[in-house]
Protein backbone atom coordinates (compact mmCIF):
# COMPACT_ATOMS: atom_id res chain seq x y z
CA UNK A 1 74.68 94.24 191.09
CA UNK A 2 76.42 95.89 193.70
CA UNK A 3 77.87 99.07 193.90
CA UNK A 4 81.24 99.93 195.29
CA UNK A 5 80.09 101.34 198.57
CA UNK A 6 78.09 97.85 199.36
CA UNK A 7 81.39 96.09 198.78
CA UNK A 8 83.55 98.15 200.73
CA UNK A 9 81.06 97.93 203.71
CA UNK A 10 80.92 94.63 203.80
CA UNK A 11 84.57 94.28 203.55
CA UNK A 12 84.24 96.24 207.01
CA UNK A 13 86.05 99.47 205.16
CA UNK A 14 83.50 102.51 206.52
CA UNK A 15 84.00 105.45 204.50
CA UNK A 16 82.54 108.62 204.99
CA UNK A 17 80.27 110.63 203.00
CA UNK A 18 82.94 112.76 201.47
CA UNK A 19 84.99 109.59 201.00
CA UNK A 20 82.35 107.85 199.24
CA UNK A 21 81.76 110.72 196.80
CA UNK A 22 85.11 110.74 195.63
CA UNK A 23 85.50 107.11 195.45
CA UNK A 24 82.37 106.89 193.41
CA UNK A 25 83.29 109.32 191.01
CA UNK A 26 86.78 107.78 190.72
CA UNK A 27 85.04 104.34 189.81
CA UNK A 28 82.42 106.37 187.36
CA UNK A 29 85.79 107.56 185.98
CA UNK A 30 88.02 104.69 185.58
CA UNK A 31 85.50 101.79 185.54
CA UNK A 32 82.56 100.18 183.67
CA UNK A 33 79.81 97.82 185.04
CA UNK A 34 79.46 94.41 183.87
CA UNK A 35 76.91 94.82 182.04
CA UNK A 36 78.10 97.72 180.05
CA UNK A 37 81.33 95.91 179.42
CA UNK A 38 79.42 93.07 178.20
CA UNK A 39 77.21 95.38 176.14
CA UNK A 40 80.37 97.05 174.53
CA UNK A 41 81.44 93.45 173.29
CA UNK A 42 78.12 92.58 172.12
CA UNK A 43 78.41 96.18 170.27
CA UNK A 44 82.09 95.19 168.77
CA UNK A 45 81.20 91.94 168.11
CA UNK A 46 77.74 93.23 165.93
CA UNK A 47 79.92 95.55 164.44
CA UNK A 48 82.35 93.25 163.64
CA UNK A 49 79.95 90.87 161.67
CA UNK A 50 78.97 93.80 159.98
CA UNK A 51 81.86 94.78 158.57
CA UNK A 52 82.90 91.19 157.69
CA UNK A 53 79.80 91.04 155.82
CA UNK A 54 80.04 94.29 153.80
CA UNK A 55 83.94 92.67 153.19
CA UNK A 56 82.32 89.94 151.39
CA UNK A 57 80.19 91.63 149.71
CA UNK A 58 83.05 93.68 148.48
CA UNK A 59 84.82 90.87 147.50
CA UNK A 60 81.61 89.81 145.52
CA UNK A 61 81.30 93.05 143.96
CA UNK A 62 84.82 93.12 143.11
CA UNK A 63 84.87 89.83 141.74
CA UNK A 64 82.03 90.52 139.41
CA UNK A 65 84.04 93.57 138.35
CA UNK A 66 86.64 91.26 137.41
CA UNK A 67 84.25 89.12 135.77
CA UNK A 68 83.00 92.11 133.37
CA UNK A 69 86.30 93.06 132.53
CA UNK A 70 87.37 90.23 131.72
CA UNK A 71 84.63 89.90 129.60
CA UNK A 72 84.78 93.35 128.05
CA UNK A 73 88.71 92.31 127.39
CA UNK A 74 87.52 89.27 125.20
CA UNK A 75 84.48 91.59 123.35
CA UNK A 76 87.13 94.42 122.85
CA UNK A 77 89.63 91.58 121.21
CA UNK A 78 86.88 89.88 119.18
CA UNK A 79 85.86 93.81 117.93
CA UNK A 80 89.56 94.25 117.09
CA UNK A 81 89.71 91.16 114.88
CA UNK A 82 86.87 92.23 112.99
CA UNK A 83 87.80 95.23 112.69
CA UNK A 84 91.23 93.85 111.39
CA UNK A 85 89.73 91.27 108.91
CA UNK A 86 87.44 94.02 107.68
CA UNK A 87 90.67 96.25 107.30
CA UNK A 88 92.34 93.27 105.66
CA UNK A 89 89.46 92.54 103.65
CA UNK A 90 88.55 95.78 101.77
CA UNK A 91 92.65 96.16 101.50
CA UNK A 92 92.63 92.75 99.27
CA UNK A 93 89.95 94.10 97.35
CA UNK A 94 90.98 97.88 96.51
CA UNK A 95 94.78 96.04 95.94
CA UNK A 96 92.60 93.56 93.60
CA UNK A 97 91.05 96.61 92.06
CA UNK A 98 94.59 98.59 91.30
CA UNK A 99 96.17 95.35 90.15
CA UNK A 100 93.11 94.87 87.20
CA UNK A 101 93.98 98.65 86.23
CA UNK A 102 97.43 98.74 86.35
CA UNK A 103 96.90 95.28 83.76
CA UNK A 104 94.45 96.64 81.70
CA UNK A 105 96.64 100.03 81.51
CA UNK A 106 100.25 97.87 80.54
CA UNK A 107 98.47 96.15 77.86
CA UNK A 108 96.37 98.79 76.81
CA UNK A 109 98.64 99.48 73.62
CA UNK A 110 99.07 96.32 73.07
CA UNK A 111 96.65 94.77 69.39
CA UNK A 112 96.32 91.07 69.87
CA UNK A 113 95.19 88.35 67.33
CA UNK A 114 91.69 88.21 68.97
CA UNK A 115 89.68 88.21 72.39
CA UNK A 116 90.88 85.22 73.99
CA UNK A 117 94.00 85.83 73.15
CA UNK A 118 94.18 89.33 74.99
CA UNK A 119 92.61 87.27 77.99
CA UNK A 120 94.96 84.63 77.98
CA UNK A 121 97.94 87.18 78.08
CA UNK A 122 96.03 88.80 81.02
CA UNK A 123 95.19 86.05 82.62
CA UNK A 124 99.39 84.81 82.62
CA UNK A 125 100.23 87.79 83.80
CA UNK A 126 97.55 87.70 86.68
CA UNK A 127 99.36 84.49 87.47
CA UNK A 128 102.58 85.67 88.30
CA UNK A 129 101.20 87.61 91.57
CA UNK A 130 103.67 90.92 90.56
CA UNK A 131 103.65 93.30 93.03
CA UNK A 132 102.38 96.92 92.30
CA UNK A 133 104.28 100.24 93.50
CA UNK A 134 102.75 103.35 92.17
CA UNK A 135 100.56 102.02 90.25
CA UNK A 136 102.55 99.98 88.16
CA UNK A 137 103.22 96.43 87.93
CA UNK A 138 106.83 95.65 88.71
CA UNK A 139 107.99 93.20 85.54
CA UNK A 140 105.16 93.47 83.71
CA UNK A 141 107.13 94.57 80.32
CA UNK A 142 109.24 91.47 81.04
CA UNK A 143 106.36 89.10 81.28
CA UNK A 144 104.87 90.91 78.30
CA UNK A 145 108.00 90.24 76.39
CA UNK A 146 108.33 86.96 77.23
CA UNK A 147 104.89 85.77 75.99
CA UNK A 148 105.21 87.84 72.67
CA UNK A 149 108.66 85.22 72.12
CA UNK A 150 106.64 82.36 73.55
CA UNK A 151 103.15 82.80 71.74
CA UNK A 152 103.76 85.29 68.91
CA UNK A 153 100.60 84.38 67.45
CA UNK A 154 98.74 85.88 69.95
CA UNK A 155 99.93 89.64 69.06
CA UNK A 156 99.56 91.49 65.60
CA UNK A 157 102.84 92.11 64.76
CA UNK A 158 103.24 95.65 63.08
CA UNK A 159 105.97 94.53 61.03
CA UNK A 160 103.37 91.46 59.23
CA UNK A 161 101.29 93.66 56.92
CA UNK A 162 104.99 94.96 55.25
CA UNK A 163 106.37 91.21 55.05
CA UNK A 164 103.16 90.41 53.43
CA UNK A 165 103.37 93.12 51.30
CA UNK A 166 107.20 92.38 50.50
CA UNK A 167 106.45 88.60 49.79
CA UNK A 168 103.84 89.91 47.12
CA UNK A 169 106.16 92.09 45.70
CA UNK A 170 108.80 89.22 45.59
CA UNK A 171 106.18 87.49 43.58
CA UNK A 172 106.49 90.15 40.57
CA UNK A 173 103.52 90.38 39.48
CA UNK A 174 102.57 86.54 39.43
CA UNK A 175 99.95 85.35 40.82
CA UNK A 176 100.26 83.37 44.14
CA UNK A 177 99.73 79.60 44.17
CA UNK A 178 98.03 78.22 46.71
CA UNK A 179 101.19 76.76 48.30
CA UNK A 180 102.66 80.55 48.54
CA UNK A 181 99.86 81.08 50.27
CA UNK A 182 100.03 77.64 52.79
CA UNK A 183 103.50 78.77 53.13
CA UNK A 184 102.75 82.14 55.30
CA UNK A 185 103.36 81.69 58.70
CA UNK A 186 101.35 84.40 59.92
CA UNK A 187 97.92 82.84 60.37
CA UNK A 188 95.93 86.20 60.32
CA UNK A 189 97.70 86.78 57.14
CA UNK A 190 97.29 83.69 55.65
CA UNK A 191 93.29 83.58 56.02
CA UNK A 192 93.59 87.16 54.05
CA UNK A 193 95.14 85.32 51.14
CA UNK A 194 92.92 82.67 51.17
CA UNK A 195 90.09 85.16 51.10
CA UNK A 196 91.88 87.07 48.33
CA UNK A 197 92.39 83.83 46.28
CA UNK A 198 89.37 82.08 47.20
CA UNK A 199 89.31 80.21 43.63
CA UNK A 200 92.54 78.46 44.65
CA UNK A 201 90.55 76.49 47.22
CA UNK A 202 86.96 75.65 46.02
């Protein structure tokens, strides 16, 4: 390559020592070769590449990212729902739980005719679905009512033993035939008089 004095020369421009010292240094100053320009591209251009593939490599990175949390987002929502049916689950049983005692506890004075009778009248008043607030079961009296009109026979009546009683007394002193007997409408009652007056019915 030639240098800037060759050039000159041969352009017939004769500098002199001094002259070519300064203009050498200006070009040092000011200007590159060729070859170093072309190695500065070359440089750039390398660098470039490299930092358009760390870029995608980003990307990739940042897309994987993306990936994760959007799989962590569906994990943390499927954990939630669990967590929520769980919730929901031991909630239906513990209400089950309070529901069973607050029954037990509003027919707990209660003297029914036999077993299945007491579970029939719980199980009709499991049936209406009342709702409980403090413990209690909100109509429960009304529904207890209400069966003790519609089904009589499945309580002991307090007031029985005394009709009984009366409808002996009314007798006055006779004996009871077996159709006094037929005719009580109490059936717990009635099996006592057959048992008392057994000889009526052999």
């Amino acid at each position: 390559m030639k240098n800037i004095e060759t050039i000159m020369s041969e352009a017939g421009i004769e500098l002199t020592d001094e002259q070519k010292d300064s203009v050498n240094k200006a070009v040092v100053e000011n200007y590159i070769t060729k070859a170093e320009h072309t190695k500065k591209i070359e440089k750039a251009n390398a660098e470039t590449e490299s930092f358009k593939t760390k870029y995608e490599e980003a990307n990739k990175s940042f897309d994987a990212l993306k990936d994760k949390e959007t799989k962590w987002e569906d994990e943390r929502a499927e954990l939630n729902k669990k967590v929520e049916e769980t919730d929901n689950h031991w909630k239906g049983i513990m209400e089950a739980r309070d529901k069973e005692d607050a029954i037990n506890k509003a027919v707990e004075g209660l003297e029914f005719s036999s077993n299945s009778a007491k579970k029939s009248v719980i199980a009709e008043i499991k049936s209406k679905n009342l709702s409980l607030e403090d413990g209690k079961l909100i109509g429960v009296q009304d529904v207890i009512d209400g069966l003790k009109e519609s089904d009589p026979n499945a309580f002991k009546s307090p007031s029985n033993p005394k009709k009984f009683t009366s409808e002996k007394k009314e007798a006055k002193g006779k004996e009871m035939t077996k159709e006094d007997i037929m005719a009580i409408k109490n059936s717990a009652e009635r099996k006592e008089a057959i048992a008392q007056n057994k000889d009526l019915f052999m």
